[in-house]
PDB file of N, CA and C in Angstrom:
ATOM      1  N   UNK A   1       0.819  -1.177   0.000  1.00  0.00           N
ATOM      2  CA  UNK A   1       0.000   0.000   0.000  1.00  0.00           C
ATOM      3  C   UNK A   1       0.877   1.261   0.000  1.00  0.00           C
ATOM      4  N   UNK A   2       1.988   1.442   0.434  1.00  0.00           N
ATOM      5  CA  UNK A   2       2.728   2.207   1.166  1.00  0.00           C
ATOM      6  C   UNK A   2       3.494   2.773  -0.648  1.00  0.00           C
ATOM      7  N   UNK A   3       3.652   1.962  -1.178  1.00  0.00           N
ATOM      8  CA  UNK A   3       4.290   1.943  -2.707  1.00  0.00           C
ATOM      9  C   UNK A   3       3.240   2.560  -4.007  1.00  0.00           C
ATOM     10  N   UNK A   4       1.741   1.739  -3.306  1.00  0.00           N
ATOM     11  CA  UNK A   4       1.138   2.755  -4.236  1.00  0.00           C
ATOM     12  C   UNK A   4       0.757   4.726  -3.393  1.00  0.00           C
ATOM     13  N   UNK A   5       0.537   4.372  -2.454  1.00  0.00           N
ATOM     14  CA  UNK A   5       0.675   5.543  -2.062  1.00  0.00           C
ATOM     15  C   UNK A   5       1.904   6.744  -2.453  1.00  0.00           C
ATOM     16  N   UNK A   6       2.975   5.991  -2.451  1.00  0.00           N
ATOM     17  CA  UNK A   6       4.451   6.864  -2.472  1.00  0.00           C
ATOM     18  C   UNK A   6       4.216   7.136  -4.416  1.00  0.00           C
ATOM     19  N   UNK A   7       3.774   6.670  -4.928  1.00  0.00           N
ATOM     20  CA  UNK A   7       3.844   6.506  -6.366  1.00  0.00           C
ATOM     21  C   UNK A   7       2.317   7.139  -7.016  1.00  0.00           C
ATOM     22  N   UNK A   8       1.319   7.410  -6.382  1.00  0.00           N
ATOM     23  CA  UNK A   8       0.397   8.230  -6.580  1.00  0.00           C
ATOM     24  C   UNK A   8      -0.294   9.493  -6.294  1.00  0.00           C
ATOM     25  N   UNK A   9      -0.115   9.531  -5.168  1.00  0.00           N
ATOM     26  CA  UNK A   9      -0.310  10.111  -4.280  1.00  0.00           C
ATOM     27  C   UNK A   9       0.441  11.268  -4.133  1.00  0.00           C
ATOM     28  N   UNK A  10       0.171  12.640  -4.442  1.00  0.00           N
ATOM     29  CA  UNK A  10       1.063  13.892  -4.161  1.00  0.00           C
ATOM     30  C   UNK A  10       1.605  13.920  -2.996  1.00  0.00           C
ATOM     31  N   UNK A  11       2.910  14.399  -2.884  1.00  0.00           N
ATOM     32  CA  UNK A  11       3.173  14.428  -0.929  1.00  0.00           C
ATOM     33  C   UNK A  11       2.769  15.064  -0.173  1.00  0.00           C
ATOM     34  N   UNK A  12       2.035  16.706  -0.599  1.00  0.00           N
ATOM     35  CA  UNK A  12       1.330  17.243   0.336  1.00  0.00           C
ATOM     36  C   UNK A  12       0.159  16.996   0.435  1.00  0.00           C
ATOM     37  N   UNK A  13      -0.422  15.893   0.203  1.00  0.00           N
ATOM     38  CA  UNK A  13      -1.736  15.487   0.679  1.00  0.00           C
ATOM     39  C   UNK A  13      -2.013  15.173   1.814  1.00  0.00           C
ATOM     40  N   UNK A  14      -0.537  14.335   2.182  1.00  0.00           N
ATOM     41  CA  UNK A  14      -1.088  14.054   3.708  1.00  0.00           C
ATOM     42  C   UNK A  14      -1.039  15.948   4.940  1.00  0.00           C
ATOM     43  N   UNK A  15      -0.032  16.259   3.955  1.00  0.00           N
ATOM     44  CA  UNK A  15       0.060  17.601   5.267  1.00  0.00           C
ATOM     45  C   UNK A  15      -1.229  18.265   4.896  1.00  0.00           C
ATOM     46  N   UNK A  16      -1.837  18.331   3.766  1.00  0.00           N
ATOM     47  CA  UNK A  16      -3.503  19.343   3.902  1.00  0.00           C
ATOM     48  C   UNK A  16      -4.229  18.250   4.523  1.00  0.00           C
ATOM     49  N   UNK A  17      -4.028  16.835   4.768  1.00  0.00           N
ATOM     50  CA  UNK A  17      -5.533  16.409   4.756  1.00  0.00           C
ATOM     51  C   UNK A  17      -4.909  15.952   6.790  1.00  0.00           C
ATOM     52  N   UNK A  18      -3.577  15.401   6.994  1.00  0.00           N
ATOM     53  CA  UNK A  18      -3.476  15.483   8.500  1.00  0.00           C
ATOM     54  C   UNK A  18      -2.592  16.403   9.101  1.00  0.00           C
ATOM     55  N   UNK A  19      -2.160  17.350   8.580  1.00  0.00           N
ATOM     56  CA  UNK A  19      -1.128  18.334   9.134  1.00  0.00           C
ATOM     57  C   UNK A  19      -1.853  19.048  10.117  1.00  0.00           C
ATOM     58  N   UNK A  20      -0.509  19.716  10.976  1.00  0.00           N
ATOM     59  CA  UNK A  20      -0.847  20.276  12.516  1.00  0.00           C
ATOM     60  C   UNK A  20      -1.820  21.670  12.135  1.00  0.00           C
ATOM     61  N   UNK A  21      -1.869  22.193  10.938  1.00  0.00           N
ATOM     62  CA  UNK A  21      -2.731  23.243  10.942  1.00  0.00           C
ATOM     63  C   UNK A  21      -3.743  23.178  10.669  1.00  0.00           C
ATOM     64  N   UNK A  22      -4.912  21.848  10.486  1.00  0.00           N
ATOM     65  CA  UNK A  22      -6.257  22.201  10.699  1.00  0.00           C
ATOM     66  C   UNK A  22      -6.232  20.489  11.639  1.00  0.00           C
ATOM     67  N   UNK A  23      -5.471  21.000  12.845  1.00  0.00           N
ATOM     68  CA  UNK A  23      -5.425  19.593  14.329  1.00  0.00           C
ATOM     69  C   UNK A  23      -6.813  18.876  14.085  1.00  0.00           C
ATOM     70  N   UNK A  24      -7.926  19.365  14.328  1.00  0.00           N
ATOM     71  CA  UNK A  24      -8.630  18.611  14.905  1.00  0.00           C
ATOM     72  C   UNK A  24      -9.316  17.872  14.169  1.00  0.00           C
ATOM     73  N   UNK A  25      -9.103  18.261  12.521  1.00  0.00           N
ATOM     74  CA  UNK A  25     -10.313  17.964  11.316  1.00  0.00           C
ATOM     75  C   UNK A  25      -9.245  16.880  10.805  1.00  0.00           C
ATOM     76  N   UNK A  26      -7.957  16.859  11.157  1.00  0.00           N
ATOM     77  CA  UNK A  26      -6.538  15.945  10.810  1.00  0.00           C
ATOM     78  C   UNK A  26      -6.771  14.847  11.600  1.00  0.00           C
ATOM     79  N   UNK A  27      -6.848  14.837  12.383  1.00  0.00           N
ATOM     80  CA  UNK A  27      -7.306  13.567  13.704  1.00  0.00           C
ATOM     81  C   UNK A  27      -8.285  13.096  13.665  1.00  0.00           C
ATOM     82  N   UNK A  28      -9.630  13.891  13.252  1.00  0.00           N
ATOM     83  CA  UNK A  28     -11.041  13.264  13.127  1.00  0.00           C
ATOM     84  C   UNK A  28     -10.939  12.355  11.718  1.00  0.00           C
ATOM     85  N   UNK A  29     -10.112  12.717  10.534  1.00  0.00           N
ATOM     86  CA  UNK A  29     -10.102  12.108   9.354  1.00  0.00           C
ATOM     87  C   UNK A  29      -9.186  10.789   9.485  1.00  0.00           C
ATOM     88  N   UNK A  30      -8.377  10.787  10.065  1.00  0.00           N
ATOM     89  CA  UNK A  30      -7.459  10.010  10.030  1.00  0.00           C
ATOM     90  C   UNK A  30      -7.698   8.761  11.245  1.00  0.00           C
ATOM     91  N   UNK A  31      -8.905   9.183  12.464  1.00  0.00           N
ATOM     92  CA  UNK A  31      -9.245   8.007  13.409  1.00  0.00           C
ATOM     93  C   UNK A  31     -10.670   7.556  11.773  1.00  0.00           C
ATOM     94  N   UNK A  32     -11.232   8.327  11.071  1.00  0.00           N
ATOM     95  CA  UNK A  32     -11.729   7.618  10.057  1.00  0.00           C
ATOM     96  C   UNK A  32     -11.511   6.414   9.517  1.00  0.00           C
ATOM     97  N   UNK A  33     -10.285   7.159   8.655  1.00  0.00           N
ATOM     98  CA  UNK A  33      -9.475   6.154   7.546  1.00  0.00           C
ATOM     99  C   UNK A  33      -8.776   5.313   8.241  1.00  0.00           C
ATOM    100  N   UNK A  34      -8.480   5.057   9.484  1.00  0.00           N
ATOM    101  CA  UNK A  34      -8.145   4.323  10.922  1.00  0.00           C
ATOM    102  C   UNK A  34      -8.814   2.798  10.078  1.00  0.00           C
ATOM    103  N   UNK A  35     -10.070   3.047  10.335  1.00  0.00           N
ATOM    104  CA  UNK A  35     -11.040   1.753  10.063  1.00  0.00           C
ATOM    105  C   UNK A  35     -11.186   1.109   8.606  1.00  0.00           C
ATOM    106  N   UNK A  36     -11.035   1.476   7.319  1.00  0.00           N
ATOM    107  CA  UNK A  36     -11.297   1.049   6.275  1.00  0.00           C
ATOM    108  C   UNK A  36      -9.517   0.388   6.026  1.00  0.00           C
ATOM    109  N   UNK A  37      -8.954   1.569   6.123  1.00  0.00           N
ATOM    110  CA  UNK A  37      -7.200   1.203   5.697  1.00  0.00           C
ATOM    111  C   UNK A  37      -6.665   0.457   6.238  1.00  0.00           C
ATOM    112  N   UNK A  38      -6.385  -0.104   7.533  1.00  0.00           N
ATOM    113  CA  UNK A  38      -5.878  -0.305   8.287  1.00  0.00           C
ATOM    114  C   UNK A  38      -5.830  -1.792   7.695  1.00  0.00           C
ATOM    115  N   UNK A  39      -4.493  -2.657   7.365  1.00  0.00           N
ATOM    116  CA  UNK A  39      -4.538  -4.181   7.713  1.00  0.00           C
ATOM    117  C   UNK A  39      -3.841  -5.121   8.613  1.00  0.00           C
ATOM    118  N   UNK A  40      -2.673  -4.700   8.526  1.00  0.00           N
ATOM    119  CA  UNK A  40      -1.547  -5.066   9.550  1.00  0.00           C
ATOM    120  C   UNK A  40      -0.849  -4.065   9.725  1.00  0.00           C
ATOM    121  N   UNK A  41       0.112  -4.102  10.905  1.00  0.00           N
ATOM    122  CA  UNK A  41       1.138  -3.372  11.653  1.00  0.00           C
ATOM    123  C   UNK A  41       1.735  -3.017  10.425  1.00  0.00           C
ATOM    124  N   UNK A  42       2.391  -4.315  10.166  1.00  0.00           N
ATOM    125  CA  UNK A  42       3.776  -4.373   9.156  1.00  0.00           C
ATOM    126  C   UNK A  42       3.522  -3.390   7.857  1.00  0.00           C
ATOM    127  N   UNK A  43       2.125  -3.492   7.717  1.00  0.00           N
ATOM    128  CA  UNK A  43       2.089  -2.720   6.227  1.00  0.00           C
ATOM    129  C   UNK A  43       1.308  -1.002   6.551  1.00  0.00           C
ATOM    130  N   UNK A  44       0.877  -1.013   7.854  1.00  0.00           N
ATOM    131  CA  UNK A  44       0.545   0.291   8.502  1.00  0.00           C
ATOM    132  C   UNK A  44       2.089   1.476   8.635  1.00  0.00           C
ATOM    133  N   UNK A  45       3.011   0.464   9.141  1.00  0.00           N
ATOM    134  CA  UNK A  45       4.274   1.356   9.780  1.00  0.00           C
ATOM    135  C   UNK A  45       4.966   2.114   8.550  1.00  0.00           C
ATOM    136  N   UNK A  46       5.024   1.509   7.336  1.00  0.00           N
ATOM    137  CA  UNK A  46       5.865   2.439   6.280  1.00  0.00           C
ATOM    138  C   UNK A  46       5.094   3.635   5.967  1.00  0.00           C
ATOM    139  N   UNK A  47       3.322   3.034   6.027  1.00  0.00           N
ATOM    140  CA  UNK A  47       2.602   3.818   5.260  1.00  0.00           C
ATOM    141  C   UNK A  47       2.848   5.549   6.074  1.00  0.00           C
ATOM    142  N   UNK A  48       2.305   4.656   7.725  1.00  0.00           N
ATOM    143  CA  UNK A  48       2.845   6.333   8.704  1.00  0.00           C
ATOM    144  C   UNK A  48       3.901   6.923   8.859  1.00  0.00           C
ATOM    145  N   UNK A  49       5.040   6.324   8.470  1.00  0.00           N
ATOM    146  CA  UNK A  49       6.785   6.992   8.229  1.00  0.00           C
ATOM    147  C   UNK A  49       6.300   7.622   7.339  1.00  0.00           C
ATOM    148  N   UNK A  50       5.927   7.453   5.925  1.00  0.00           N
ATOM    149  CA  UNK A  50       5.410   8.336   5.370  1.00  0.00           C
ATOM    150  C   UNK A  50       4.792   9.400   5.618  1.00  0.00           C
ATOM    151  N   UNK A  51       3.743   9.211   5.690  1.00  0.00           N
ATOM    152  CA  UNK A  51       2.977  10.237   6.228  1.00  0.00           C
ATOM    153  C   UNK A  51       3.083  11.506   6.748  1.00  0.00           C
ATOM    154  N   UNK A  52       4.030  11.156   7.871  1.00  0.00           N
ATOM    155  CA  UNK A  52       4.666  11.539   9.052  1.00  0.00           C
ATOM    156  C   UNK A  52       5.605  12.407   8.143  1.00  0.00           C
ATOM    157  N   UNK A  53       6.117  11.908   7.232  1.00  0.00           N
ATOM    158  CA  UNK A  53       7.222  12.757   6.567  1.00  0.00           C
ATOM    159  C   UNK A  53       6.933  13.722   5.813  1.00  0.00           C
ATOM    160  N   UNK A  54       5.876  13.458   5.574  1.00  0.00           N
ATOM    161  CA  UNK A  54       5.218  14.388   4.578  1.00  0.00           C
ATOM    162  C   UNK A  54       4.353  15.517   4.996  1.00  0.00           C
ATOM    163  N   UNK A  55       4.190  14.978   6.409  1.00  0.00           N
ATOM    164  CA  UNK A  55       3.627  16.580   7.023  1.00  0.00           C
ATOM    165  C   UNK A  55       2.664  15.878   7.966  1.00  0.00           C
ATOM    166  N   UNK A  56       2.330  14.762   7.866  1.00  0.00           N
ATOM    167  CA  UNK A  56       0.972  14.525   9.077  1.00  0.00           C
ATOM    168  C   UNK A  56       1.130  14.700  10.553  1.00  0.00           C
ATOM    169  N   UNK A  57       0.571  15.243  11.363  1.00  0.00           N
ATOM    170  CA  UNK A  57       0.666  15.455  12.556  1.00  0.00           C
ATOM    171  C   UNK A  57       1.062  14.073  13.615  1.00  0.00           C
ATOM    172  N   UNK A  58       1.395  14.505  14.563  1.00  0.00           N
ATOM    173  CA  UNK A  58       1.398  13.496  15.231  1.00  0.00           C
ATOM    174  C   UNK A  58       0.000  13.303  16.597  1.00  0.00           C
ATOM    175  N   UNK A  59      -0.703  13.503  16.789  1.00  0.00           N
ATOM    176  CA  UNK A  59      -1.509  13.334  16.681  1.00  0.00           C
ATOM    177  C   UNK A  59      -2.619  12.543  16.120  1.00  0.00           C
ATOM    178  N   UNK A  60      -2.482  12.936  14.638  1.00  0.00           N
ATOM    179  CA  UNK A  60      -3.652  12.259  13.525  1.00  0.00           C
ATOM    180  C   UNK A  60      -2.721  11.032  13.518  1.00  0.00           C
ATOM    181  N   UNK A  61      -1.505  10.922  13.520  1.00  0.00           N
ATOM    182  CA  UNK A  61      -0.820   9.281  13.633  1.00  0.00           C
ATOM    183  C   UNK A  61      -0.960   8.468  14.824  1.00  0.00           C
ATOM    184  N   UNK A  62      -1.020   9.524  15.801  1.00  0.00           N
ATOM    185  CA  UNK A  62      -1.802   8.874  17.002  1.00  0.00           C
ATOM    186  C   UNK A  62      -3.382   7.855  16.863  1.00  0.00           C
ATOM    187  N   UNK A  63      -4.177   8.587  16.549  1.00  0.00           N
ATOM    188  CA  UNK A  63      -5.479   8.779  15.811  1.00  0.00           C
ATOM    189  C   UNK A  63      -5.508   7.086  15.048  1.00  0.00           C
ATOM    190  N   UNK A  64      -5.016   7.270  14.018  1.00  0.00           N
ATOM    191  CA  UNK A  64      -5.050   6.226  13.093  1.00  0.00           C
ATOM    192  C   UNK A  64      -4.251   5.262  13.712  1.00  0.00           C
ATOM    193  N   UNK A  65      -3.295   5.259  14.330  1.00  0.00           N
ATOM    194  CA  UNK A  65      -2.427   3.698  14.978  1.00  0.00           C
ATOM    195  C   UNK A  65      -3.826   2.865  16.142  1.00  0.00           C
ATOM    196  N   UNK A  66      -4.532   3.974  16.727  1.00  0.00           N
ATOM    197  CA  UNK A  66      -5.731   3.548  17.455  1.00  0.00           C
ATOM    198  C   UNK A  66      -6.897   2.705  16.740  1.00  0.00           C
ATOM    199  N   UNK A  67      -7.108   3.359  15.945  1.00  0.00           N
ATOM    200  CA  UNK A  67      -8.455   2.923  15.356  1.00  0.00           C
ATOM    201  C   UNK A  67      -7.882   1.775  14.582  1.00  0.00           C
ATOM    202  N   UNK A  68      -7.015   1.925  13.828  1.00  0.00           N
ATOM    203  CA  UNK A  68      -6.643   0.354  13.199  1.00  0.00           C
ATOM    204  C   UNK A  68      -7.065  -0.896  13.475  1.00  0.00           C
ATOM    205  N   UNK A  69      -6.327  -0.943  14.396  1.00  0.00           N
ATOM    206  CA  UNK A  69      -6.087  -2.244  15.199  1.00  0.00           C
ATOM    207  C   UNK A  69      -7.245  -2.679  15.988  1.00  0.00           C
ATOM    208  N   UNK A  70      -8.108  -1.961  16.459  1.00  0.00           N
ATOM    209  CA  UNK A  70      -9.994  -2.091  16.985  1.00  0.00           C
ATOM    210  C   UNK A  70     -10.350  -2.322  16.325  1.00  0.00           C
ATOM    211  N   UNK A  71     -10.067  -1.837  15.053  1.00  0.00           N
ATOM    212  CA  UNK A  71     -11.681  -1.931  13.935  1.00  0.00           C
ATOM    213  C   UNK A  71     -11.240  -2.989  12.957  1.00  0.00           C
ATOM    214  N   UNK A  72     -10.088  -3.755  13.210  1.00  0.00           N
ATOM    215  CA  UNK A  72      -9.559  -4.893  11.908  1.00  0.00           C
ATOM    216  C   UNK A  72     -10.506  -5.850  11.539  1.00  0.00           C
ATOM    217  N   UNK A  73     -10.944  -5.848  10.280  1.00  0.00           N
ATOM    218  CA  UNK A  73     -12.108  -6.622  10.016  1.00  0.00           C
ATOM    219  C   UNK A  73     -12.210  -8.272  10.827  1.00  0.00           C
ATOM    220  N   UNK A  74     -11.245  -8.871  11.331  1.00  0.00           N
ATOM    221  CA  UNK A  74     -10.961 -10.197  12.258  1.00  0.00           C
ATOM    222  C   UNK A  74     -11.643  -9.557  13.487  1.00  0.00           C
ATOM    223  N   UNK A  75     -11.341  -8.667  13.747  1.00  0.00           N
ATOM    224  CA  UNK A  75     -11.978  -8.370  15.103  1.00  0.00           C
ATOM    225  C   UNK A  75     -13.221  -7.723  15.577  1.00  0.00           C
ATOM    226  N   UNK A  76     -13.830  -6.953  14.360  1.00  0.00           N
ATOM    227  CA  UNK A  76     -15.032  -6.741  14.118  1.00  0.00           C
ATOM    228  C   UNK A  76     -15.817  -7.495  14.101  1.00  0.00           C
ATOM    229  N   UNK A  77     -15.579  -9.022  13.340  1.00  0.00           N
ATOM    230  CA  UNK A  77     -16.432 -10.314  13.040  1.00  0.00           C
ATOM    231  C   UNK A  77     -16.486 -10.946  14.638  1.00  0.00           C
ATOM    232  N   UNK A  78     -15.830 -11.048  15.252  1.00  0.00           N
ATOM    233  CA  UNK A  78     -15.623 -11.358  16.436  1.00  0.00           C
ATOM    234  C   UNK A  78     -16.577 -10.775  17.119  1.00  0.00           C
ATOM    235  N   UNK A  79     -16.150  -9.435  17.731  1.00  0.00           N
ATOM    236  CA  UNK A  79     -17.048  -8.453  18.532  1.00  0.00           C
ATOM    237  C   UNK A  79     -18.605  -8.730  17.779  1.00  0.00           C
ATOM    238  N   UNK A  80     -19.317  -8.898  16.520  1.00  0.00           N
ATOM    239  CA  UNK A  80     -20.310  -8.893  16.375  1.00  0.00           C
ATOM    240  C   UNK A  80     -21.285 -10.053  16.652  1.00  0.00           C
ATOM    241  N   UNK A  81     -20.564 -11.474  16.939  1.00  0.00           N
ATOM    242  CA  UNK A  81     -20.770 -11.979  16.957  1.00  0.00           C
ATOM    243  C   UNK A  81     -21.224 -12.307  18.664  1.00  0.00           C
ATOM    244  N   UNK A  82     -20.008 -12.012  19.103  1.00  0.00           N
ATOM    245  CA  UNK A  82     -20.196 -11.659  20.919  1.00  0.00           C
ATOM    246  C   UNK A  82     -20.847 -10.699  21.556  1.00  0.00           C
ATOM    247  N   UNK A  83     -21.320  -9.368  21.026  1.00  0.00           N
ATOM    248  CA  UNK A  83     -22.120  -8.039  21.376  1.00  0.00           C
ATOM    249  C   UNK A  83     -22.946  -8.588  20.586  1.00  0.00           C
ATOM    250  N   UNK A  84     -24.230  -7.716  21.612  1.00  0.00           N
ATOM    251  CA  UNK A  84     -25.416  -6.923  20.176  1.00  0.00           C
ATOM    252  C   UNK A  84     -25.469  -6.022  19.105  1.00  0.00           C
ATOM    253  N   UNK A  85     -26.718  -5.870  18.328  1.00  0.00           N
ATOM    254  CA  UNK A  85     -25.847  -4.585  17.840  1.00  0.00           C
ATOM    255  C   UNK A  85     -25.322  -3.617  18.496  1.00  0.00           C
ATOM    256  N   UNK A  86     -26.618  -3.490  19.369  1.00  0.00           N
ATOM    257  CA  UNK A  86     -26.474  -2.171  20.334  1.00  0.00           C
ATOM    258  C   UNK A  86     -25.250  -2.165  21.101  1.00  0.00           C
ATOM    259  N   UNK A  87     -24.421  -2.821  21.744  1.00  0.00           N
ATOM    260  CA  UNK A  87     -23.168  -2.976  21.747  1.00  0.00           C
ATOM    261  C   UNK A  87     -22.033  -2.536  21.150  1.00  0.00           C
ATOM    262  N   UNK A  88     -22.267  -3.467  19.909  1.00  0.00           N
ATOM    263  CA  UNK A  88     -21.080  -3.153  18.820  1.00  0.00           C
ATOM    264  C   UNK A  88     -20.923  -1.933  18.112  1.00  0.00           C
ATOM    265  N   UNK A  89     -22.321  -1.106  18.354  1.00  0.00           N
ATOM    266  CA  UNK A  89     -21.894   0.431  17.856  1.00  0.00           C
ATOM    267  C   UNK A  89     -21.396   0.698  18.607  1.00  0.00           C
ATOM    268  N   UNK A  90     -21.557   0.538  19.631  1.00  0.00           N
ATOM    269  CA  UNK A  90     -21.014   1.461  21.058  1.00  0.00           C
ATOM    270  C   UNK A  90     -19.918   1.458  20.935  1.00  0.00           C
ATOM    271  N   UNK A  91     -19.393   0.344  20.870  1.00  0.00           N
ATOM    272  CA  UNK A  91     -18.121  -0.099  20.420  1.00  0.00           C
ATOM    273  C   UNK A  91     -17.253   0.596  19.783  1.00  0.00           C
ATOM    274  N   UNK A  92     -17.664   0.305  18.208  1.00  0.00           N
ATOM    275  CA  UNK A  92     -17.018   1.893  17.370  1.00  0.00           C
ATOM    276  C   UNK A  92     -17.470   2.743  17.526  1.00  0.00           C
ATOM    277  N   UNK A  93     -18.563   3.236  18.416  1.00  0.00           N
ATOM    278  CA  UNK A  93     -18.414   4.519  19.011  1.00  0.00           C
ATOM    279  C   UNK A  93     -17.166   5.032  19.625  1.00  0.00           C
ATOM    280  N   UNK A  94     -16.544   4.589  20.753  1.00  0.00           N
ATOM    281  CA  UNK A  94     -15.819   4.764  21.884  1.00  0.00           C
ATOM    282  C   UNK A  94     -14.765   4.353  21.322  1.00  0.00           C
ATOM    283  N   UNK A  95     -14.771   3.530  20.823  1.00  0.00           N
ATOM    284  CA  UNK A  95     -12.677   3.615  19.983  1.00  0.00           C
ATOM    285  C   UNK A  95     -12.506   4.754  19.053  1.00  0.00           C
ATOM    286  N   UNK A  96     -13.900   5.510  18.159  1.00  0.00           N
ATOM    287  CA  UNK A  96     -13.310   6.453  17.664  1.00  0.00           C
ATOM    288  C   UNK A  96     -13.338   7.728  18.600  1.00  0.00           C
ATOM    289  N   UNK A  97     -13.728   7.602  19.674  1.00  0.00           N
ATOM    290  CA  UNK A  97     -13.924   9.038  20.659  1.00  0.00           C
ATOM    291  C   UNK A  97     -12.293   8.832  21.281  1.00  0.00           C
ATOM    292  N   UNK A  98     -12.447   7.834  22.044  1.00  0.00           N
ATOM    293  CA  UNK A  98     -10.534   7.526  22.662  1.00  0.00           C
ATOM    294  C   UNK A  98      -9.861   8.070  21.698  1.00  0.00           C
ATOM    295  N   UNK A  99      -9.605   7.065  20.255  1.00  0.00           N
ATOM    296  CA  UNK A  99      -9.012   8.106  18.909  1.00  0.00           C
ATOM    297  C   UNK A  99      -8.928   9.549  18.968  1.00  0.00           C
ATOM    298  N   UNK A 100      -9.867  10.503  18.805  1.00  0.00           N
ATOM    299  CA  UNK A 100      -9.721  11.681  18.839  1.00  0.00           C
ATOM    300  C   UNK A 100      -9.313  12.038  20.358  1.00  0.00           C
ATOM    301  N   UNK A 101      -9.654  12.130  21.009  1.00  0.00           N
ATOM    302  CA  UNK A 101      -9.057  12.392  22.225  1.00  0.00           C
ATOM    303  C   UNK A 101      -7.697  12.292  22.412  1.00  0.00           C
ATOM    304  N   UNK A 102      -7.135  10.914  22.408  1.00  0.00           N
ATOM    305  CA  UNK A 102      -5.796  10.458  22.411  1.00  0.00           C
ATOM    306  C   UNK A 102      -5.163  11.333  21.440  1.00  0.00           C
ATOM    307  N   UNK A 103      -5.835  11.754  20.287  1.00  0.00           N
ATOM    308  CA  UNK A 103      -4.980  11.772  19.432  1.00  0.00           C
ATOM    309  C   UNK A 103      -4.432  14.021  19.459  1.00  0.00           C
ATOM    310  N   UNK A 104      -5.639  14.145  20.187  1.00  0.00           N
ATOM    311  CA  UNK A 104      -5.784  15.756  20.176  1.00  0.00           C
ATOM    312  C   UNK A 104      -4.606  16.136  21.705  1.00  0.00           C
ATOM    313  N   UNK A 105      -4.682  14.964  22.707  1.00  0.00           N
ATOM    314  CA  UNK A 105      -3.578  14.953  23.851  1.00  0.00           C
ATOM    315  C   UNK A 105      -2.312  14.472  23.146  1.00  0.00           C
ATOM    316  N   UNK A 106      -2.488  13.737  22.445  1.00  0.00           N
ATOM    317  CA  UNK A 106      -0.447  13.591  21.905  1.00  0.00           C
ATOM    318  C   UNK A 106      -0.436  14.992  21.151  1.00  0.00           C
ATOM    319  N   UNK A 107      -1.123  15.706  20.309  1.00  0.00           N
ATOM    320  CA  UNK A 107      -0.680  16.987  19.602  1.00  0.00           C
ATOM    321  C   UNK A 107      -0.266  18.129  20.597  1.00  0.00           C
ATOM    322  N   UNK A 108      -1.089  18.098  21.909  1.00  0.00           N
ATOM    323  CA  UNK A 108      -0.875  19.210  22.942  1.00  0.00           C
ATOM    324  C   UNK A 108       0.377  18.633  24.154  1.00  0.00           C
ATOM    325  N   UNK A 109       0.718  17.278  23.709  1.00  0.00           N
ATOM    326  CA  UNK A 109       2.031  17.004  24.424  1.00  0.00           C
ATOM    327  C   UNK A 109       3.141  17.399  23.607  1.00  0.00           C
ATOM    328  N   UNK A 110       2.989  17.203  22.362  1.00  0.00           N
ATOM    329  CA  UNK A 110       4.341  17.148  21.390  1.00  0.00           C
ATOM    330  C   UNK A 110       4.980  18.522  21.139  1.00  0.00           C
ATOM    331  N   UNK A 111       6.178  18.826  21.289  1.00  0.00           N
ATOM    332  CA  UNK A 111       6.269  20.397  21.258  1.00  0.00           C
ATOM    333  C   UNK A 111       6.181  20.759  19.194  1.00  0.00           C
TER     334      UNK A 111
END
C-alpha cells in the first residue's frame, strides 16, 4: 500500500488532509481512515513513516495507529458476533472518541 501511495499520491496530501494546521479535522479524518485502511502493523508502519514525513501530525498518527487495530475486520467479526448490535456500535463509538481524544492529547504534548 505504502508503494502505491508513495507513487500516486502527491506528498502534500497528507500535510492538507493530516497536518498540525487544521489539528482537529486531521485527527477526526485520520481516526476515520483508521477503520477502512488499516490491515496489519507491518504494512501500517511504512505507510505512517510516510505520512509523518510528509507533514501529518502526530496526533492524527496517534489517531489512526488507534483505530486500526480495533476496527480490523478479524476483530469486528468477532465483537459482532459476541455483542449486540447495540453494543457493537457502542463499540465503534468509543474507539473512535478515545481516537480523537488520544490523538488531540499527543498533539498538545508534542512540542
Amino acid at each position: 500500500m505504502t508503494a502505491l501511495y508513495q507513487r500516486y499520491v502527491p506528498e502534500e496530501f497528507a500535510a492538507k488532509l493530516f497536518g498540525s494546521g487544521n489539528q482537529g479535522f486531521g485527527i477526526l479524518m485520520a481516526s476515520a481512515l483508521g477503520i477502512p485502511l488499516y490491515v496489519c502493523g507491518g504494512g501500517t508502519v511504512p505507510l505512517l513513516a510516510e505520512w509523518l514525513h510528509s507533514g501529518m501530525g502526530a496526533g492524527s498518527a496517534v489517531a489512526f495507529m488507534i483505530t486500526g487495530p480495533a476496527t480490523k475486520l478479524t476483530n469486528l467479526g468477532a465483537l459482532k458476533i459476541a455483542l449486540s448490535v447495540r453494543r457493537f456500535w457502542m463499540y465503534i463509538g468509543f474507539v473512535l472518541v478515545f481516537a480523537v481524544v488520544s490523538g488531540l492529547a499527543a498533539d498538545l504534548l508534542t512540542p
